[in-house]
Each structure stands twice: as structure tokens, then as C-alpha cells.
N, C-alpha and C. Protein backbone atom coordinates (compact mmCIF):
# COMPACT_ATOMS: atom_id res chain seq x y z
N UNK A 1 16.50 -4.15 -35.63
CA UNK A 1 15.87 -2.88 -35.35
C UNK A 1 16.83 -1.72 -35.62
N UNK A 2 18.33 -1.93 -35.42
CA UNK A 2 19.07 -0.74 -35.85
C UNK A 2 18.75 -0.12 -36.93
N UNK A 3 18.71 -0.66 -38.20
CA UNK A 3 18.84 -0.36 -39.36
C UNK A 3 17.35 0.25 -40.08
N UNK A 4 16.08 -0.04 -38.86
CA UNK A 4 14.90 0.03 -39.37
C UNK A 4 14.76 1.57 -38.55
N UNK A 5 14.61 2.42 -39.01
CA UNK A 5 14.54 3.81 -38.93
C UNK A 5 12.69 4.06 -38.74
N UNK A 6 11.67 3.20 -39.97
CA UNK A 6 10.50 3.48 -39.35
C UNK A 6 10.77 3.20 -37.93
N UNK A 7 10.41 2.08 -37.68
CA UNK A 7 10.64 1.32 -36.21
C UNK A 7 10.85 1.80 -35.10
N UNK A 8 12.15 2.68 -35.65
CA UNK A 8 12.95 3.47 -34.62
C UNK A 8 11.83 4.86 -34.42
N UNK A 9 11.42 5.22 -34.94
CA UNK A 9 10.83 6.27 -35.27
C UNK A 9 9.28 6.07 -34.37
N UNK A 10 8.69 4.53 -34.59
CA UNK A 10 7.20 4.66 -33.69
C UNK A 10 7.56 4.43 -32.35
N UNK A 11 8.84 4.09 -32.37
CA UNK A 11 9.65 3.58 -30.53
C UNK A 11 9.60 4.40 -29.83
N UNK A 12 10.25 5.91 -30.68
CA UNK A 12 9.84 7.16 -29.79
C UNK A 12 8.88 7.63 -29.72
N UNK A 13 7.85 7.09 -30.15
CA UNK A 13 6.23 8.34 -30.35
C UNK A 13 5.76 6.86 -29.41
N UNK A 14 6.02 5.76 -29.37
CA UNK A 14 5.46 5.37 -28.47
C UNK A 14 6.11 5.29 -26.93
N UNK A 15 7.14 5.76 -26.74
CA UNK A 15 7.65 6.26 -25.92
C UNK A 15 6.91 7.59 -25.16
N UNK A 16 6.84 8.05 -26.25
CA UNK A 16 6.36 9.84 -25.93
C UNK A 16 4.96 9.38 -25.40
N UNK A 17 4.17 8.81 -25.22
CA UNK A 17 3.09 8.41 -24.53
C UNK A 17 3.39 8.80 -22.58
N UNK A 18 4.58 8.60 -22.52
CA UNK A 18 4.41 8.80 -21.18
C UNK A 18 5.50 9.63 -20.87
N UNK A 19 5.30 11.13 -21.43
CA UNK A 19 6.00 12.28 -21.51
C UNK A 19 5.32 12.61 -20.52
N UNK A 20 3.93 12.48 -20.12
CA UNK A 20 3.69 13.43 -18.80
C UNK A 20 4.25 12.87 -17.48
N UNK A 21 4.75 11.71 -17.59
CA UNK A 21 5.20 11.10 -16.37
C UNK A 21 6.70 11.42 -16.18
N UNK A 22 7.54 11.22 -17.32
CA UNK A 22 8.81 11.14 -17.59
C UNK A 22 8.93 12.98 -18.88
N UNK A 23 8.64 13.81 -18.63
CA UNK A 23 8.80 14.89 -19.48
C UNK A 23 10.27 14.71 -20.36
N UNK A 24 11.38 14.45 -19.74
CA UNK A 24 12.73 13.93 -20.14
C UNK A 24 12.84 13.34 -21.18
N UNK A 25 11.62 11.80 -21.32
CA UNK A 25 12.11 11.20 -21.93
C UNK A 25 11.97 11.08 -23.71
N UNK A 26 11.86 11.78 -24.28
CA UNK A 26 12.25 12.03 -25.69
C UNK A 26 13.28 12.19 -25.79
N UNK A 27 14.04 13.41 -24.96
CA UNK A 27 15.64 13.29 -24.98
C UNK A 27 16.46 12.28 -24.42
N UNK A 28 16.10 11.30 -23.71
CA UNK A 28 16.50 10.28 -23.19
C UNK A 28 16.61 8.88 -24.49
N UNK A 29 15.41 9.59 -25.34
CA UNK A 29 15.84 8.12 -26.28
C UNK A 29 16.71 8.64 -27.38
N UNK A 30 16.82 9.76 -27.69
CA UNK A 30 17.31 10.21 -28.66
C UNK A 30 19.00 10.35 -28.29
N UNK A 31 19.06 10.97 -27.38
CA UNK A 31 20.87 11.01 -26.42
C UNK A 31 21.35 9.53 -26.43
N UNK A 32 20.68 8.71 -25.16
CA UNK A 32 21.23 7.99 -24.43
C UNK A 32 20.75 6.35 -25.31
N UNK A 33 19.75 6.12 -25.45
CA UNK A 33 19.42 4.96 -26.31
C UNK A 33 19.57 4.90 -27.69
N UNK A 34 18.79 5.63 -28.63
CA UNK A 34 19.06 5.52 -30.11
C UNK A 34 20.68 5.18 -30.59
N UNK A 35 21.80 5.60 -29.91
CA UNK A 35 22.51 5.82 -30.37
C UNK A 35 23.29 4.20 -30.05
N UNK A 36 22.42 3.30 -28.93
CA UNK A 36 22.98 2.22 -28.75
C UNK A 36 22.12 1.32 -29.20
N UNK A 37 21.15 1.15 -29.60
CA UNK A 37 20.18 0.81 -30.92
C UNK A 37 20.85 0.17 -32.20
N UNK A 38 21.89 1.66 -32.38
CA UNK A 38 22.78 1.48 -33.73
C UNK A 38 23.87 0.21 -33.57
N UNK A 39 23.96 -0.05 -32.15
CA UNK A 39 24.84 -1.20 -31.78
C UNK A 39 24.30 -2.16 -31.35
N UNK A 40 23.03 -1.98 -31.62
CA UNK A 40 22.44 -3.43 -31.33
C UNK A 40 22.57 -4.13 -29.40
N UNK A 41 23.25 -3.32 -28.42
CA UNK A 41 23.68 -3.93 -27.17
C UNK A 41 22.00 -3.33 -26.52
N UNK A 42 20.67 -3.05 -26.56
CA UNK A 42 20.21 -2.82 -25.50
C UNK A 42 18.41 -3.08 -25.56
N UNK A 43 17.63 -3.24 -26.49
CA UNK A 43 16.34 -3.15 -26.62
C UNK A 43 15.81 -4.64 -27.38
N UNK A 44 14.55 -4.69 -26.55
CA UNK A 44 14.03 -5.73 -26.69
C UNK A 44 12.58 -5.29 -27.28
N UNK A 45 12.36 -5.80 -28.31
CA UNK A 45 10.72 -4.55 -28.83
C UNK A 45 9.77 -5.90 -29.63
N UNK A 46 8.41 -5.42 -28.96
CA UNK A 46 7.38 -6.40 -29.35
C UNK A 46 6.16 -5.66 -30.19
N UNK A 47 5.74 -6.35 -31.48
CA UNK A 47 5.65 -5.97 -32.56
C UNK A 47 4.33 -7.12 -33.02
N UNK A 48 3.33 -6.72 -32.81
CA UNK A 48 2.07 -7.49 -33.29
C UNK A 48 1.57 -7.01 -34.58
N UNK A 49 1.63 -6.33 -35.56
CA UNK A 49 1.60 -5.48 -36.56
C UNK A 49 1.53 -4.26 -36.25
N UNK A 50 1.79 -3.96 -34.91
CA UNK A 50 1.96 -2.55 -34.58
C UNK A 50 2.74 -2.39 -33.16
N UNK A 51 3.12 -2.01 -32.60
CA UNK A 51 4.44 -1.94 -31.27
C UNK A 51 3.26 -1.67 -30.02
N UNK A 52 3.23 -3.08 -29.77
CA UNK A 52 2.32 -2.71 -28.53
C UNK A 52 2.93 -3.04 -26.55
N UNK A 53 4.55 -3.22 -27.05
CA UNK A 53 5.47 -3.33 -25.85
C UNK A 53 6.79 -3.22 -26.23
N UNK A 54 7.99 -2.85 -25.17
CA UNK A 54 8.86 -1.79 -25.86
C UNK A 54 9.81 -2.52 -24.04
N UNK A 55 10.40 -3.32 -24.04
CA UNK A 55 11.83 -3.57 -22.40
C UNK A 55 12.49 -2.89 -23.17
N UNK A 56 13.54 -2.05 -22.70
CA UNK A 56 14.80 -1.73 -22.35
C UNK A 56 15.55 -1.99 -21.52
N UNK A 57 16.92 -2.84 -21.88
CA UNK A 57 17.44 -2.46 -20.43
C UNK A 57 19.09 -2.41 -20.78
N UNK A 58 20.14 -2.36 -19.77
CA UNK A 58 21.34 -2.51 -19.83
C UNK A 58 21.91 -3.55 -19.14
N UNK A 59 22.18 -4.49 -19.99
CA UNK A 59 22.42 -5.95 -19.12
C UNK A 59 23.79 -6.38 -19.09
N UNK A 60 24.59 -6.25 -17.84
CA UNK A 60 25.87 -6.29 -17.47
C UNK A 60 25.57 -7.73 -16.28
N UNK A 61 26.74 -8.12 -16.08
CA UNK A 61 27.01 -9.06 -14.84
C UNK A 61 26.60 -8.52 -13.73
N UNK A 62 27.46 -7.62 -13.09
CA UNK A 62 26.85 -7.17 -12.01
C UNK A 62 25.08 -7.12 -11.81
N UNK A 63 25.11 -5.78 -12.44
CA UNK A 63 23.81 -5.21 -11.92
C UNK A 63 23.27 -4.80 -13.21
N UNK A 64 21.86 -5.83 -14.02
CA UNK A 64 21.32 -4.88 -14.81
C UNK A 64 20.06 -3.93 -14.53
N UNK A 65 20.03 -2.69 -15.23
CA UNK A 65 19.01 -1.71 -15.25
C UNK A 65 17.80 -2.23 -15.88
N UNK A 66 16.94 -2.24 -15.58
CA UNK A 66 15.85 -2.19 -16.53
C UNK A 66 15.35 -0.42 -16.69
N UNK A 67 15.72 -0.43 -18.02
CA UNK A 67 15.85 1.00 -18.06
C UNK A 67 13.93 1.84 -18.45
N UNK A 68 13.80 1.11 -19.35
CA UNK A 68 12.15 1.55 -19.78
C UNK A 68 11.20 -0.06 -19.75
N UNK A 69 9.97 -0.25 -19.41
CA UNK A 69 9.19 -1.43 -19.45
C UNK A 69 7.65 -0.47 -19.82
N UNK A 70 7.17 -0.48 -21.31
CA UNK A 70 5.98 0.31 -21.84
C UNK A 70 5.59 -0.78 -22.37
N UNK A 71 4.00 -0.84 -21.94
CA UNK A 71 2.51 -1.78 -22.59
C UNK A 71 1.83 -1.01 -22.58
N UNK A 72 1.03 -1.04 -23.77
CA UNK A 72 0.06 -0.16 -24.84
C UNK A 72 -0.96 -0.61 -23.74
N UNK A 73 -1.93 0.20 -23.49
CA UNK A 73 -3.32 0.45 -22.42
C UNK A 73 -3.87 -0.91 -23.14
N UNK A 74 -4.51 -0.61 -24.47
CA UNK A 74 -4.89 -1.82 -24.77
C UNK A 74 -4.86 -3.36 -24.63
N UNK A 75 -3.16 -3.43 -24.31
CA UNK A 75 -2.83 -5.34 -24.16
C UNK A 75 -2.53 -5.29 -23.09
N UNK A 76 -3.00 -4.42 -21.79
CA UNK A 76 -2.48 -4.60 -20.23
C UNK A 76 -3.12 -5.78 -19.46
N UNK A 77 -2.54 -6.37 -19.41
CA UNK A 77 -3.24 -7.84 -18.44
C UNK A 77 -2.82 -9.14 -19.25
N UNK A 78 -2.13 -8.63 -20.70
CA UNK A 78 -2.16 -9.75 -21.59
C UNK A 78 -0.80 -10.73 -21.55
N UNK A 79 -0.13 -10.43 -20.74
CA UNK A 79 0.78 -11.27 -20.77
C UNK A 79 1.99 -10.72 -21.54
N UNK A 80 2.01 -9.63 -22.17
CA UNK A 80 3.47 -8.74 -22.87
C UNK A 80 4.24 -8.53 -22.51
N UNK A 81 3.88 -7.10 -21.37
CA UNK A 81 5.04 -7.12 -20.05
C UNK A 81 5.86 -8.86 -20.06
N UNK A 82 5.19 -9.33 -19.02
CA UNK A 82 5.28 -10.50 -18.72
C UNK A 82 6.85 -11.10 -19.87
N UNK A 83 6.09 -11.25 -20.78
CA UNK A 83 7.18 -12.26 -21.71
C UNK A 83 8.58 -10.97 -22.16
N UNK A 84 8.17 -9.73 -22.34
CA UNK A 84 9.25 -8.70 -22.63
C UNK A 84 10.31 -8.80 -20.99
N UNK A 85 9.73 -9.18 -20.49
CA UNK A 85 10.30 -9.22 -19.03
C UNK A 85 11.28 -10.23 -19.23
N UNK A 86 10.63 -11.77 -19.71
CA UNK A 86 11.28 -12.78 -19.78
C UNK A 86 12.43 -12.61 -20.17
N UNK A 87 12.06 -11.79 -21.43
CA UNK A 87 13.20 -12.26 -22.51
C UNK A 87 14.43 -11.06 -21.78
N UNK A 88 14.40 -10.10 -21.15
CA UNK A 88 15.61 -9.85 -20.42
C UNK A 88 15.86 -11.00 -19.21
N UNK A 89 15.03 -11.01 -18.94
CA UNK A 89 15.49 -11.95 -17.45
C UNK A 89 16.75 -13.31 -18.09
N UNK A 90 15.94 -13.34 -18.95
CA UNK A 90 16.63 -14.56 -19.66
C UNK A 90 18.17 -14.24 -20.31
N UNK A 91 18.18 -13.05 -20.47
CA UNK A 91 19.42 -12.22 -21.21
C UNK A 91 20.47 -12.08 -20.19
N UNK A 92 19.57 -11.73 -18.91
CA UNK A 92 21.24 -11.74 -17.84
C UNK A 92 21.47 -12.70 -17.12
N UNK A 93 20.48 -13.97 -17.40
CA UNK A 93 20.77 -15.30 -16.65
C UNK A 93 22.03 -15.35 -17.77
N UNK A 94 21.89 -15.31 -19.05
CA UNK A 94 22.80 -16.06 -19.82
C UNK A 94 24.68 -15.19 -19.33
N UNK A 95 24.36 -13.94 -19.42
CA UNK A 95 25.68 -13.09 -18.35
C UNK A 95 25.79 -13.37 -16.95
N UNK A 96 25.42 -14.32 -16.14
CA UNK A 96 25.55 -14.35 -15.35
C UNK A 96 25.40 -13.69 -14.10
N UNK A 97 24.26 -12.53 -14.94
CA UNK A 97 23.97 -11.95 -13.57
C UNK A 97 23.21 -11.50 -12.49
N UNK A 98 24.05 -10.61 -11.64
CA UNK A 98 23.27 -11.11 -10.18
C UNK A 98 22.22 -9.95 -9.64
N UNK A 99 21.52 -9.05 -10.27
CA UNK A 99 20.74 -8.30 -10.17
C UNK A 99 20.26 -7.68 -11.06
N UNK A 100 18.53 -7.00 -10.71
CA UNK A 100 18.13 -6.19 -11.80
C UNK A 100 17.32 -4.93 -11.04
N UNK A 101 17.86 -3.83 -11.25
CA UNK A 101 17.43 -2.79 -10.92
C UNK A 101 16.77 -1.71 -12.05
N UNK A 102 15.80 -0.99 -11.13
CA UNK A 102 15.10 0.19 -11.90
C UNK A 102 14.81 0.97 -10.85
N UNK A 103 14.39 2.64 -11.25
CA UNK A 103 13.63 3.52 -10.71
C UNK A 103 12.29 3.59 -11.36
N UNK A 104 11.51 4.34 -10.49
CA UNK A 104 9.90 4.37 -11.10
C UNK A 104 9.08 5.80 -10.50
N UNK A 105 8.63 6.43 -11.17
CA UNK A 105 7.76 7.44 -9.85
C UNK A 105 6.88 6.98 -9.62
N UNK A 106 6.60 7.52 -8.41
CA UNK A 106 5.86 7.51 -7.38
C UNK A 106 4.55 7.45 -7.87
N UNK A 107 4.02 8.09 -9.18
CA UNK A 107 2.92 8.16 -9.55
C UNK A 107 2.96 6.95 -10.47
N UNK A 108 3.95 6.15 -11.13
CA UNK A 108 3.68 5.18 -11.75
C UNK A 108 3.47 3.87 -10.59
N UNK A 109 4.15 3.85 -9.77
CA UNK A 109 4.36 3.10 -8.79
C UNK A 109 3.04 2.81 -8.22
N UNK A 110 2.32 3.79 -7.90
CA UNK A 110 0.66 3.87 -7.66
C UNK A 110 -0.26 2.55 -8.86
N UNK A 111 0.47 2.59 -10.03
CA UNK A 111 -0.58 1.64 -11.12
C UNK A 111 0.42 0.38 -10.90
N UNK A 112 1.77 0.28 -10.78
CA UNK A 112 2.53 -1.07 -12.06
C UNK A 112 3.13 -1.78 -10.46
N UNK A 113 3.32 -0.88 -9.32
CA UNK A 113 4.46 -1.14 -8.07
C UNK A 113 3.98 -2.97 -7.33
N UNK A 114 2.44 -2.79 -7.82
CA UNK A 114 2.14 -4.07 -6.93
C UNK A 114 2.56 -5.73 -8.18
N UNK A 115 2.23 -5.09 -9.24
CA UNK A 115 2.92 -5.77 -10.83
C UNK A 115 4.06 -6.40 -10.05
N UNK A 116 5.57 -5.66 -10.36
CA UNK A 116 6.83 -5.48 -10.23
C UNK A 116 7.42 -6.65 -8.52
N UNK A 117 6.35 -6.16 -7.58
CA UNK A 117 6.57 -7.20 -5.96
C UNK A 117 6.50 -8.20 -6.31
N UNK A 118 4.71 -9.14 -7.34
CA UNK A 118 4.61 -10.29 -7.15
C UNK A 118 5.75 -10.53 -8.31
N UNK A 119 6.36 -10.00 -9.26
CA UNK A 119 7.69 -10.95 -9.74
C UNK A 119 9.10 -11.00 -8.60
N UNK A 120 8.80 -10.40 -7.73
CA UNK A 120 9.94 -10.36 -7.13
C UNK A 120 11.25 -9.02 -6.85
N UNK A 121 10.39 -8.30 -6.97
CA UNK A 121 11.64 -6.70 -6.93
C UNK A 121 11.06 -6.53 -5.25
N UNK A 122 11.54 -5.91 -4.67
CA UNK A 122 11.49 -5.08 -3.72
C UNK A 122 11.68 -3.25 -3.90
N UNK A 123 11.06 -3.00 -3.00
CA UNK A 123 11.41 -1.63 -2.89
C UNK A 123 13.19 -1.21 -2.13
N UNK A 124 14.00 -0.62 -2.60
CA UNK A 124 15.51 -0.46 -1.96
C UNK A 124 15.46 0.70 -1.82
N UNK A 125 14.93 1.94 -1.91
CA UNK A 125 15.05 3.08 -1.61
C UNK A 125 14.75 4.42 -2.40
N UNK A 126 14.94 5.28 -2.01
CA UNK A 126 14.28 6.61 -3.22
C UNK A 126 15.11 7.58 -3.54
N UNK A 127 14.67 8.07 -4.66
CA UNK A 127 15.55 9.48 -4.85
C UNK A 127 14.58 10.78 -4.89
N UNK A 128 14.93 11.04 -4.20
CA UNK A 128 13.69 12.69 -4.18
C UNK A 128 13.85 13.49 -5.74
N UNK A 129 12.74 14.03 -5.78
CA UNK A 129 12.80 14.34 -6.89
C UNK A 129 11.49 15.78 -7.30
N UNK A 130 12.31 16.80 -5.81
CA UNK A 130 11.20 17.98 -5.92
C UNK A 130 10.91 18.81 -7.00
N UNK A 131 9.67 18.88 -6.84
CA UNK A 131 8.66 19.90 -8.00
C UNK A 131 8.74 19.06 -9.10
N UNK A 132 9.00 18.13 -9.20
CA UNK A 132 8.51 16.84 -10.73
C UNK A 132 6.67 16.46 -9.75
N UNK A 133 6.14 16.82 -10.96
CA UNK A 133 4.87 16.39 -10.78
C UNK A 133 4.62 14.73 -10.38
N UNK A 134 5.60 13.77 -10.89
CA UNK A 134 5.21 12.40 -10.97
C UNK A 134 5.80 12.02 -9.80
N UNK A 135 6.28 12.95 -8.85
CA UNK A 135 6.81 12.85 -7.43
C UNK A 135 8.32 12.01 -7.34
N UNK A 136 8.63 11.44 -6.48
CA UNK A 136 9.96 11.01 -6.18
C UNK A 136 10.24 9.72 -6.87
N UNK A 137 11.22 8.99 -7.22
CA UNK A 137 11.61 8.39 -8.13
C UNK A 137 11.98 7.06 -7.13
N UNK A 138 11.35 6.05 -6.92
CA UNK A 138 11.19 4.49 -5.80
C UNK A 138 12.69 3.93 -6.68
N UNK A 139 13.13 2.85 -5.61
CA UNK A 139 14.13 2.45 -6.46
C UNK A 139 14.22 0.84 -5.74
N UNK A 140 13.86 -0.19 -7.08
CA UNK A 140 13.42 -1.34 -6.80
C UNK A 140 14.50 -2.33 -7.12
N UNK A 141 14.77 -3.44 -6.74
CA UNK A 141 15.70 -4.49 -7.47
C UNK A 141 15.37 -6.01 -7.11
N UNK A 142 15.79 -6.57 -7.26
CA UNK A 142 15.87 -8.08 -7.14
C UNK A 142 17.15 -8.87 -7.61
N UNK A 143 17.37 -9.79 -6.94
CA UNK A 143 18.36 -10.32 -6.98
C UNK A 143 18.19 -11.71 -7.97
N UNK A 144 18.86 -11.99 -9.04
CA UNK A 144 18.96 -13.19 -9.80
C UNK A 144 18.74 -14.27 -9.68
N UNK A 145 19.33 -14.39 -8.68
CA UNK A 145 18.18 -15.86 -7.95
C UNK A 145 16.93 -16.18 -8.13
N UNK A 146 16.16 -14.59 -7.95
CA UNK A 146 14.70 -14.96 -7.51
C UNK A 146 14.37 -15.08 -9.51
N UNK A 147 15.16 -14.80 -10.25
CA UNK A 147 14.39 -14.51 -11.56
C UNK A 147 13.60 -15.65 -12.31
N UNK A 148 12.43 -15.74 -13.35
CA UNK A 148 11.79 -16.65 -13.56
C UNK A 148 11.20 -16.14 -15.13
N UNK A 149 11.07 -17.38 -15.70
CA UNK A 149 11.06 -16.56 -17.46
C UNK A 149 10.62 -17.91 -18.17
């Protein structure tokens, strides 16, 4: 995917789908991800003849992030999430490690939060996050143990 520039290119427009939730995040892929893309250390992208799921994460020993988890409206229920999930889960069993954390708002948390429990995250706490429309930012994790893929 580094080297594929279309690719790179529908990642962010399918990214940009959930600019009203995350307004940030265009500059978030362009700053903080694209540029580790080029190094190949961070994205996991699913590709049916068109990008209909998109994990991100940062997978260290300690503690990895799951940084972005996007499924196209269309394949929701289909099992994508699900296996894009795997294939990190499976990435920090092989590092050895012992957690996986994310934040989420409050307004996404409302559709995906009950998703995210039955694999096993918990809720750990929040970050406020006044006058953002998508409200305060939940902050979930799970511990390696519980992971399954």
C-alpha cells in the first residue's frame, strides 16, 4: 500500500466519510498516518474491488492503539470489522502484547460501543471534549488475554 498512491488517495476520501464525527481527521491522516504508510509499520486495509474496511492501529508490546476501525454502511453486519480486527489482534499476539486501547465519541459509541463489549473492551474512562458536537471521547481497552481472531 505504500507505494500505491491511488489507494492511498481512496483511504482518505474514505476516511473523510466520518469528518462529521471526527472533523480532524483528514489532517490526522495526512500528518500523523500517511507518512507511516510510507514505512509500511501501521495499516491494515480491506479491498473487495473497492475499500470497503480500513483497521489502523499502532502495535507495540505494551499497549496497542487501535487508532481508526471504518466499515462501509453497506458490508455492516458482514463480518469485515470482525476479520480487520483479527488481523491486528493477531499482529500483537505475535509482539507479545498485553493490551489494546482506543477512544471513541460518545456519538459513535451510541452505534459500534455495544459491537466493541461483546469482543471484549471495556469502558476505562473519558476525556471531555467540550463544544465537539460528537461529545466526549469514551476510552476503552482490553487486555490480551481476552483477544480472539
Amino acid at each position: 500500500m505504500a507505494g500505491d498512491t491511488a489507494l492511498c488517495s481512496r483511504v482518505e476520501s474514505f476516511l473523510g466519510a466520518s469528518a462529521a464525527l471526527y472533523p480532524e481527521i483528514e489532517e490526522w491522516w495526512r500528518r500523523r498516518v500517511l507518512p507511516d504508510l510510507r514505512r509500511r509499520d501501521r495499516v491494515i486495509a480491506r479491498e473487495d474491488g473497492r475499500l470497503v474496511g480500513l483497521c489502523i492501529g499502532k502495535v507495540a508490546p505494551r499497549s496497542t492503539k487501535l487508532c481508526t476501525l471504518r466499515v462501509d454502511d453497506s458490508v455492516q453486519s458482514s463480518g469485515v470489522g470482525s476479520r480487520l480486527l483479527g488481523r491486528l489482534f493477531h499482529d500483537v499476539a505475535k509482539v507479545g502484547g498485553r493490551q489494546i486501547h482506543f477512544t471513541i465519541s460518545e456519538a459513535v459509541d451510541t452505534r459500534c460501543g455495544a459491537y466493541f463489549r461483546r469482543l471484549g473492551f471495556s469502558q476505562r474512562g473519558y476525556i471531555g471534549r467540550p463544544g465537539r458536537d460528537a461529545g466526549d471521547e469514551l476510552i476503552y481497552a482490553m487486555s490480551s488475554a481476552s483477544l480472539t481472531f
